[in-house]
PDB file of N, CA and C in Angstrom:
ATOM      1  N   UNK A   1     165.663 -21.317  36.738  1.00  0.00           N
ATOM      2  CA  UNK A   1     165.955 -21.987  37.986  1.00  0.00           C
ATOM      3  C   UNK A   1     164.753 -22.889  38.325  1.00  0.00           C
ATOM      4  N   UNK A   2     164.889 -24.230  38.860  1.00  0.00           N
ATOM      5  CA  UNK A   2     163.777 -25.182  39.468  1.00  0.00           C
ATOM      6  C   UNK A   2     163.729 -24.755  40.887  1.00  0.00           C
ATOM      7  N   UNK A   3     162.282 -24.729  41.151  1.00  0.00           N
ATOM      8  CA  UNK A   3     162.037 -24.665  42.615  1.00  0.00           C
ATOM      9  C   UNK A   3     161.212 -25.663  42.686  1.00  0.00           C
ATOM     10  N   UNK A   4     161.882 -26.678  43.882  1.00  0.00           N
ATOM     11  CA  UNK A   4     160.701 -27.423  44.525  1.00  0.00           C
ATOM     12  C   UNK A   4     159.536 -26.661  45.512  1.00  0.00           C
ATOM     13  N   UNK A   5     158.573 -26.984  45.531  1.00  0.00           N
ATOM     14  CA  UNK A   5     157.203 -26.615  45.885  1.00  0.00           C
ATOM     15  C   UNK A   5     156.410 -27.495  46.738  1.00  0.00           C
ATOM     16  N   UNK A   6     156.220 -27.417  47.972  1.00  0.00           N
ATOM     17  CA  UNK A   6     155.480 -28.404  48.957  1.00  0.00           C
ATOM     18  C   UNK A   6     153.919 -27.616  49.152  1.00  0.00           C
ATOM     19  N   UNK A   7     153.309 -28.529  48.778  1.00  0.00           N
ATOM     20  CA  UNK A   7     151.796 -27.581  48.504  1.00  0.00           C
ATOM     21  C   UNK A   7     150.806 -28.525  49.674  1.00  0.00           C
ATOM     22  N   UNK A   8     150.333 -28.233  50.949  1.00  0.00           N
ATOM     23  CA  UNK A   8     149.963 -28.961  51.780  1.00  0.00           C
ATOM     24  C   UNK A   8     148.241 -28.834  51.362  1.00  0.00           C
ATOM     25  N   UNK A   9     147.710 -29.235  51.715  1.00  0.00           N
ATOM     26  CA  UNK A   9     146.078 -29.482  51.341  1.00  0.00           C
ATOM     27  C   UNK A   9     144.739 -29.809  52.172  1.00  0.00           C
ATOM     28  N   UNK A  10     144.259 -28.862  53.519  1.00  0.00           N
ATOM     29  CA  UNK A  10     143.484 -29.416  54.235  1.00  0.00           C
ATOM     30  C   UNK A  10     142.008 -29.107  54.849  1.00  0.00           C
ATOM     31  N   UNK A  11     141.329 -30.124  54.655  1.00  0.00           N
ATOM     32  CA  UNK A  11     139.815 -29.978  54.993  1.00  0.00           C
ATOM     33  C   UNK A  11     139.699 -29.033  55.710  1.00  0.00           C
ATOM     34  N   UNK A  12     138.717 -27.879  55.930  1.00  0.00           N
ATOM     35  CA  UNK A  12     138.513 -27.006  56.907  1.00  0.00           C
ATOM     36  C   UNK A  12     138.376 -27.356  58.393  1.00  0.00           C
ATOM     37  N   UNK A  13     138.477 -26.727  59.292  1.00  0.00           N
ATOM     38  CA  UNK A  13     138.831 -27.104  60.257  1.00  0.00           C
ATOM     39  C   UNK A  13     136.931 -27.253  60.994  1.00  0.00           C
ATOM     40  N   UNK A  14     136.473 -26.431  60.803  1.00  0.00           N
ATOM     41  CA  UNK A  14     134.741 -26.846  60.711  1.00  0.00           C
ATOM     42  C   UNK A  14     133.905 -27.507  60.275  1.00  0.00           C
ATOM     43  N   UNK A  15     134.683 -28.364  59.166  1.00  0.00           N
ATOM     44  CA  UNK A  15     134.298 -29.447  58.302  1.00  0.00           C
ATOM     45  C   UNK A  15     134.170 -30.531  58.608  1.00  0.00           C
ATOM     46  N   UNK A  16     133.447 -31.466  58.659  1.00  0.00           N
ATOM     47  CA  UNK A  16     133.619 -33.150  59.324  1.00  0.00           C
ATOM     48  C   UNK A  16     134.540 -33.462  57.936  1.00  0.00           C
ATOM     49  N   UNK A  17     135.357 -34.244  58.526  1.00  0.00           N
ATOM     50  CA  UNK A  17     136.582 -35.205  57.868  1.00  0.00           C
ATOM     51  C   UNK A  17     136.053 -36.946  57.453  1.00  0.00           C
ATOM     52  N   UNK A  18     135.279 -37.274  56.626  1.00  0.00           N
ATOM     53  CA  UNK A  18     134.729 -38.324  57.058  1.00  0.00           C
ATOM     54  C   UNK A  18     135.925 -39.600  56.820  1.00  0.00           C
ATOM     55  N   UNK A  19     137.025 -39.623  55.970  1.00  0.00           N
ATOM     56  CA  UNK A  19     138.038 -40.477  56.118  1.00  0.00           C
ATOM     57  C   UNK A  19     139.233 -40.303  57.209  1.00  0.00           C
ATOM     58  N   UNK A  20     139.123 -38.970  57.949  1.00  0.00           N
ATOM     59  CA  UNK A  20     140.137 -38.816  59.068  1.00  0.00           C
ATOM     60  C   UNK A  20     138.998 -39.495  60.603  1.00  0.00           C
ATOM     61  N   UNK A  21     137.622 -39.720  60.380  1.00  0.00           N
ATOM     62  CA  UNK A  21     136.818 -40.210  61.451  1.00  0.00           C
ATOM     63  C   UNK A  21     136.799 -41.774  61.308  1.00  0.00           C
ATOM     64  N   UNK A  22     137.162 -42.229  59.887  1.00  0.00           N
ATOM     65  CA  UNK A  22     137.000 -43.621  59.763  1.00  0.00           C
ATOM     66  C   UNK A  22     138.491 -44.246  60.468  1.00  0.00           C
ATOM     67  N   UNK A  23     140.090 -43.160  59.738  1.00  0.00           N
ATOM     68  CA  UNK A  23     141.224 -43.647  60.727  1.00  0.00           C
ATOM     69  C   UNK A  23     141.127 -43.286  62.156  1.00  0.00           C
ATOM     70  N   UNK A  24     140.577 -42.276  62.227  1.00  0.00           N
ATOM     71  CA  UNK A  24     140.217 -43.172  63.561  1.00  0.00           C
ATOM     72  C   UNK A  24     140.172 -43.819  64.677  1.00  0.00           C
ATOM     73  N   UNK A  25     138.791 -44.110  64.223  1.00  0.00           N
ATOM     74  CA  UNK A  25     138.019 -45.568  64.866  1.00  0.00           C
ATOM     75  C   UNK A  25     139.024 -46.371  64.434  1.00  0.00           C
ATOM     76  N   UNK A  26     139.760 -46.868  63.096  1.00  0.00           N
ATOM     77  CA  UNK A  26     140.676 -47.706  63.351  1.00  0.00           C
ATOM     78  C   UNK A  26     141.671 -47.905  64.079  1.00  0.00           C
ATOM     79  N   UNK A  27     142.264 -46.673  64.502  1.00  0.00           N
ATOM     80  CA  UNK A  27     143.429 -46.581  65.236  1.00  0.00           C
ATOM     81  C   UNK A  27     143.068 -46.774  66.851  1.00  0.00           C
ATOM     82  N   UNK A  28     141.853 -46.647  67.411  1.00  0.00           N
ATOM     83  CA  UNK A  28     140.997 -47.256  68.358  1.00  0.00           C
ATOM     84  C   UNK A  28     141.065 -48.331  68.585  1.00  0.00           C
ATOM     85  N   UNK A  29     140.516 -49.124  67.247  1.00  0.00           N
ATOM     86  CA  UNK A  29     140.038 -50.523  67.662  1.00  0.00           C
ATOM     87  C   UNK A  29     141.571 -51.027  67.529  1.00  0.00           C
ATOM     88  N   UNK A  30     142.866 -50.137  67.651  1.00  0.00           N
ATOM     89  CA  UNK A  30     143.716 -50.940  67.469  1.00  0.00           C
ATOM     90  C   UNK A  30     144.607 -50.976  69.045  1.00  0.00           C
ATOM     91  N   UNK A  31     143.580 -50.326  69.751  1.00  0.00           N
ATOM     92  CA  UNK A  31     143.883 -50.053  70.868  1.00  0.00           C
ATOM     93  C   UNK A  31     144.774 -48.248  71.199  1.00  0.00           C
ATOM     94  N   UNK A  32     144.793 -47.464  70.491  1.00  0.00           N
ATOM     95  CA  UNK A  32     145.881 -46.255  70.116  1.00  0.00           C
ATOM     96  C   UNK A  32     144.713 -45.552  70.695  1.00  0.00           C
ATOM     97  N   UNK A  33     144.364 -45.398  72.342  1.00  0.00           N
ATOM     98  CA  UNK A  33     143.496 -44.504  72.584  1.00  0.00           C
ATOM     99  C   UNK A  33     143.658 -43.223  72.799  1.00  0.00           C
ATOM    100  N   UNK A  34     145.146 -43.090  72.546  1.00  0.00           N
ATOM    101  CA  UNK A  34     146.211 -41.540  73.467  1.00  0.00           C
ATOM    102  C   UNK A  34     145.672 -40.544  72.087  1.00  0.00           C
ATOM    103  N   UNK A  35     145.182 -40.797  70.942  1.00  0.00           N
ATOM    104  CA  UNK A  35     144.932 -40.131  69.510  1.00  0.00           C
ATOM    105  C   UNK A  35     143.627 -39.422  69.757  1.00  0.00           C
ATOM    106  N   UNK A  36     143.544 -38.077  69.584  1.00  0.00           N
ATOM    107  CA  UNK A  36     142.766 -37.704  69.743  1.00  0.00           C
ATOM    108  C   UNK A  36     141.758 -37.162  68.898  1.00  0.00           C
ATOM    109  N   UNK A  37     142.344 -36.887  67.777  1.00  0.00           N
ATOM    110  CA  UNK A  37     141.936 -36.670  66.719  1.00  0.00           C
ATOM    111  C   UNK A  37     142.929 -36.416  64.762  1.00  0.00           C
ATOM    112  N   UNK A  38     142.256 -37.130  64.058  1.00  0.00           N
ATOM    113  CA  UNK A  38     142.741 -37.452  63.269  1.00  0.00           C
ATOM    114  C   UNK A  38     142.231 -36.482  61.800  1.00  0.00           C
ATOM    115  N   UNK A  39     143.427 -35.764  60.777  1.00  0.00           N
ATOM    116  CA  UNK A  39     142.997 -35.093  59.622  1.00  0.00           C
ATOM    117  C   UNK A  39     143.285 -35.821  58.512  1.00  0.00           C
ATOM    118  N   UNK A  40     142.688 -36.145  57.544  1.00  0.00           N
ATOM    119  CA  UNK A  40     143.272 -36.288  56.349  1.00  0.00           C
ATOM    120  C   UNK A  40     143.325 -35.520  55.254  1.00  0.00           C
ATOM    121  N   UNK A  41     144.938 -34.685  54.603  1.00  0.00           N
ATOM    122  CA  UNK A  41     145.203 -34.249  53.810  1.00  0.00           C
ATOM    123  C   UNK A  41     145.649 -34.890  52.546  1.00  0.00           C
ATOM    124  N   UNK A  42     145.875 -34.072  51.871  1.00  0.00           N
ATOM    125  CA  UNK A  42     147.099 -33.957  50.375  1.00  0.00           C
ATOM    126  C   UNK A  42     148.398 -33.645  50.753  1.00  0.00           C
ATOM    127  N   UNK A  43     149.450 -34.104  49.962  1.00  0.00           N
ATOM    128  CA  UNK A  43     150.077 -33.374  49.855  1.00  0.00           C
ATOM    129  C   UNK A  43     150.914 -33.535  48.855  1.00  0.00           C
ATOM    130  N   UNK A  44     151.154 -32.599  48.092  1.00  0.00           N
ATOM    131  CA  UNK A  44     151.651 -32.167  46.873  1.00  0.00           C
ATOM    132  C   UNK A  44     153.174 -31.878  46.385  1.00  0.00           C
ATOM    133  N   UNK A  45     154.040 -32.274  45.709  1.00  0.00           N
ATOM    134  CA  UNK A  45     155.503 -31.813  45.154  1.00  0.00           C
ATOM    135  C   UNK A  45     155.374 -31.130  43.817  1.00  0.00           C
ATOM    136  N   UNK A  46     155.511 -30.266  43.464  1.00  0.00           N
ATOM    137  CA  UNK A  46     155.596 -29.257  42.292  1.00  0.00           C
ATOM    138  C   UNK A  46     157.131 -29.077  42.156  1.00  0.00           C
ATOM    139  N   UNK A  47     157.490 -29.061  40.644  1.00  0.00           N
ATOM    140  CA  UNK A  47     158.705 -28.698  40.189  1.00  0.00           C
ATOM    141  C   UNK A  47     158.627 -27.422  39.816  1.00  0.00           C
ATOM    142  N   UNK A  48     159.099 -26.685  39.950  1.00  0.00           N
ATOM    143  CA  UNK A  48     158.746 -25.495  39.040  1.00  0.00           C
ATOM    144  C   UNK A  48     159.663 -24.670  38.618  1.00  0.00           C
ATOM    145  N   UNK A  49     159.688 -24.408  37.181  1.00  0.00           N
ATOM    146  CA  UNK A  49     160.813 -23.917  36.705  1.00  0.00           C
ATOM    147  C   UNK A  49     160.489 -22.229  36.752  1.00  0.00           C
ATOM    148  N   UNK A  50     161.270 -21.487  37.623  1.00  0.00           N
ATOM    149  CA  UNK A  50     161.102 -19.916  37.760  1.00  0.00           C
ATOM    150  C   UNK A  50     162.199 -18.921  37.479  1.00  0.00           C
ATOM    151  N   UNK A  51     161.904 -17.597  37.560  1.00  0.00           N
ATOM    152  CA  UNK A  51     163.169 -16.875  37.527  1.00  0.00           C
ATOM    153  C   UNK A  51     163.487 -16.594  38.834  1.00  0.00           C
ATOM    154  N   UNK A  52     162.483 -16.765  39.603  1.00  0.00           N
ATOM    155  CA  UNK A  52     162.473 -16.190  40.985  1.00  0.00           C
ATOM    156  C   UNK A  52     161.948 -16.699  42.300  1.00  0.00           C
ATOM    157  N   UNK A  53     161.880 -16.943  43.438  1.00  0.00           N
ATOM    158  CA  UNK A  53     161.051 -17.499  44.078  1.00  0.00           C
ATOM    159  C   UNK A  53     159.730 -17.303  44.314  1.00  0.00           C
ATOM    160  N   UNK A  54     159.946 -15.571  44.279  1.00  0.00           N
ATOM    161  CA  UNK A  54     158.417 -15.199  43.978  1.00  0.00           C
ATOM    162  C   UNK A  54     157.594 -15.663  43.230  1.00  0.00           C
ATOM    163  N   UNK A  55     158.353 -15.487  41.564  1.00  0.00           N
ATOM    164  CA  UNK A  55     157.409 -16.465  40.332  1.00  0.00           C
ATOM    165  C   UNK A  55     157.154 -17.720  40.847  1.00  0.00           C
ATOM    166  N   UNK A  56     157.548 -18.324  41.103  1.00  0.00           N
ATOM    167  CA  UNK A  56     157.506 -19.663  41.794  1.00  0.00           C
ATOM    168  C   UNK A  56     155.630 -20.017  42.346  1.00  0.00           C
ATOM    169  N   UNK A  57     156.211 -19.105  43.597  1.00  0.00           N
ATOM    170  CA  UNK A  57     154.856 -18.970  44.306  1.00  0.00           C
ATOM    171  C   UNK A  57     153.843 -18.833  44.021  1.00  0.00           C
ATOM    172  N   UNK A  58     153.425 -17.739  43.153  1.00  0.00           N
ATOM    173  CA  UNK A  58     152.747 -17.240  42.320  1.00  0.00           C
ATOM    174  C   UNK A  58     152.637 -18.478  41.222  1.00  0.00           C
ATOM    175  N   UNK A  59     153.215 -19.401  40.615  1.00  0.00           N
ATOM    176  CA  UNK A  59     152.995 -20.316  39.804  1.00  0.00           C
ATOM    177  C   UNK A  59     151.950 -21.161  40.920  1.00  0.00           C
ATOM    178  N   UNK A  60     152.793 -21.646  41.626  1.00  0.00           N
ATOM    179  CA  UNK A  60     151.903 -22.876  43.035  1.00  0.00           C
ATOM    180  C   UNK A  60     150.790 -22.563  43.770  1.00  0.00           C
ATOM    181  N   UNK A  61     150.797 -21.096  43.863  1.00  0.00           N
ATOM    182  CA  UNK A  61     149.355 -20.671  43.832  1.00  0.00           C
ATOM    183  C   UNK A  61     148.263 -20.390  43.409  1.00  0.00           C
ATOM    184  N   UNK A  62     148.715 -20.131  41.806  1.00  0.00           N
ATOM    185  CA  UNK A  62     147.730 -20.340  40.795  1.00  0.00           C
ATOM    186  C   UNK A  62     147.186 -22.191  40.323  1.00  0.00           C
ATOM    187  N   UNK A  63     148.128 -22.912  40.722  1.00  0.00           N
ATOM    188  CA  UNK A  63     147.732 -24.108  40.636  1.00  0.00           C
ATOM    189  C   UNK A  63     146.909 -24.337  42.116  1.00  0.00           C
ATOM    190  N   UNK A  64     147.008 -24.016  43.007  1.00  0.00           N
ATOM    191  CA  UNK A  64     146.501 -24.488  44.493  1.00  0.00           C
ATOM    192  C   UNK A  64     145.002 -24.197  43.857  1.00  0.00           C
ATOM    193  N   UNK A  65     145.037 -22.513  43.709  1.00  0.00           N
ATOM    194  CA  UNK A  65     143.323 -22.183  43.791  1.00  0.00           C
ATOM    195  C   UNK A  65     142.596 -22.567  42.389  1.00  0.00           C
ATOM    196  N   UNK A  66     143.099 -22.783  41.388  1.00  0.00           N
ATOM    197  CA  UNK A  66     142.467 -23.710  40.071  1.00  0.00           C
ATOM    198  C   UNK A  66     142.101 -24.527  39.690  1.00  0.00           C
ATOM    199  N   UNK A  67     142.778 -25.769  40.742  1.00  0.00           N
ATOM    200  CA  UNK A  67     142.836 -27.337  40.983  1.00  0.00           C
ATOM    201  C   UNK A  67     143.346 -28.085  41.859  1.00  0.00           C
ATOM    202  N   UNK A  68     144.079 -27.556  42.677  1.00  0.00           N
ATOM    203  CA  UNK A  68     144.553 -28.600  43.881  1.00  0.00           C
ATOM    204  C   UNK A  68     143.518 -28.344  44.830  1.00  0.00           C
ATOM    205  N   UNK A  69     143.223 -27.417  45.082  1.00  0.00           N
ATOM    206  CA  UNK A  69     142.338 -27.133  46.721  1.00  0.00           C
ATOM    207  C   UNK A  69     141.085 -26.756  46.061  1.00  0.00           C
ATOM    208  N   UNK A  70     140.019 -27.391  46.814  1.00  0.00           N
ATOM    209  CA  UNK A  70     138.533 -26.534  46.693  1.00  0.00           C
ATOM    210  C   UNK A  70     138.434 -25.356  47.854  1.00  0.00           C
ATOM    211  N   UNK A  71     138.261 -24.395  47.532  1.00  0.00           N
ATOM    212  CA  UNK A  71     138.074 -23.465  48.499  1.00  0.00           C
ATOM    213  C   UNK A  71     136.962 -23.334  49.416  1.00  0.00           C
ATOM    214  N   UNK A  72     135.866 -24.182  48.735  1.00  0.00           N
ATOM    215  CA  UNK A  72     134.706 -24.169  49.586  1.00  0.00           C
ATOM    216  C   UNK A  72     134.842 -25.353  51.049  1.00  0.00           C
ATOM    217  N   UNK A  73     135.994 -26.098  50.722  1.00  0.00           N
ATOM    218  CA  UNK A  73     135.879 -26.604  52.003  1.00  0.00           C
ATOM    219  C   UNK A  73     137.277 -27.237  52.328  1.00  0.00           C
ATOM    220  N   UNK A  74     138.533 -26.925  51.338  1.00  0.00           N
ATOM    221  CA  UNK A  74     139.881 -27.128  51.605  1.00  0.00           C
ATOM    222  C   UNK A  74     140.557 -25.223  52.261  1.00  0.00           C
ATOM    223  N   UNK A  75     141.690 -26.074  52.698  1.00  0.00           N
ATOM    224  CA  UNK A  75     142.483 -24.868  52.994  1.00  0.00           C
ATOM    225  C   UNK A  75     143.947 -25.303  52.565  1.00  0.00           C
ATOM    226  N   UNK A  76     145.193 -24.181  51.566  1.00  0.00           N
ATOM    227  CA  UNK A  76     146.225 -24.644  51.685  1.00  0.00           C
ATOM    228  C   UNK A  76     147.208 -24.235  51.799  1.00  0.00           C
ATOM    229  N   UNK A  77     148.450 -24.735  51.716  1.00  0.00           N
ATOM    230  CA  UNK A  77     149.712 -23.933  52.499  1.00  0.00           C
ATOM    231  C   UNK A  77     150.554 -24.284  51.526  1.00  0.00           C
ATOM    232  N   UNK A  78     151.871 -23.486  50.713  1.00  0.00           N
ATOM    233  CA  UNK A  78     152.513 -23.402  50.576  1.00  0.00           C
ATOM    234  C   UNK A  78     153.863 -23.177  50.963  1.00  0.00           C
ATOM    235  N   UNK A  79     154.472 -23.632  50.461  1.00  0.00           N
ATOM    236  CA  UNK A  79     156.419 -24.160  50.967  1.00  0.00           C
ATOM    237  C   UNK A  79     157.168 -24.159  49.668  1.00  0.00           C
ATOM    238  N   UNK A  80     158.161 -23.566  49.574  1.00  0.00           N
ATOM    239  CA  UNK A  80     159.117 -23.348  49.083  1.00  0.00           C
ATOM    240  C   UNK A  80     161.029 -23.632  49.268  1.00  0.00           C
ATOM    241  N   UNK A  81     161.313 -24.896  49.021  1.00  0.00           N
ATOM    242  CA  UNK A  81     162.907 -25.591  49.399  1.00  0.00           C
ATOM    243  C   UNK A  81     163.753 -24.683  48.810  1.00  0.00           C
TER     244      UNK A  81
END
């Protein structure tokens, strides 16, 4: 069975964001002052061929913590369609 896989990807929340501080100031100077603050993530589509949804997970999570996310300063979330 294929399971699609939504693998979300995001800077720690204690972390300065330095490309979510640069949008921004852009979205500022574009006059968008109601924004209060801005993150920039990943985000990821995985196919994954499983027997189960569980396997699944367990596949997308072994990819999250191996190579999609750094743990030292990402955090990530998994989804399953």
């Amino acid at each position: 069975m294929i399971f699609t896989v939504q693998i979300k990807v995001m800077p720690l929340k204690d972390l300065l964001d330095p490309q979510g501080k640069a949008v921004m100031g852009g979205l500022q100077n574009l006059g968008l002052q109601n924004i209060s603050d801005v993150r920039i993530g990943k985000h990821i589509d995985l196919q994954i061929e499983a027997e189960t949804k569980e396997a699944a997970f367990g596949t997308a999570e072994e990819a999250a913590k191996k190579l999609l996310a750094n743990p030292v300063m990402e955090v990530y979330e998994i989804t399953i369609n």
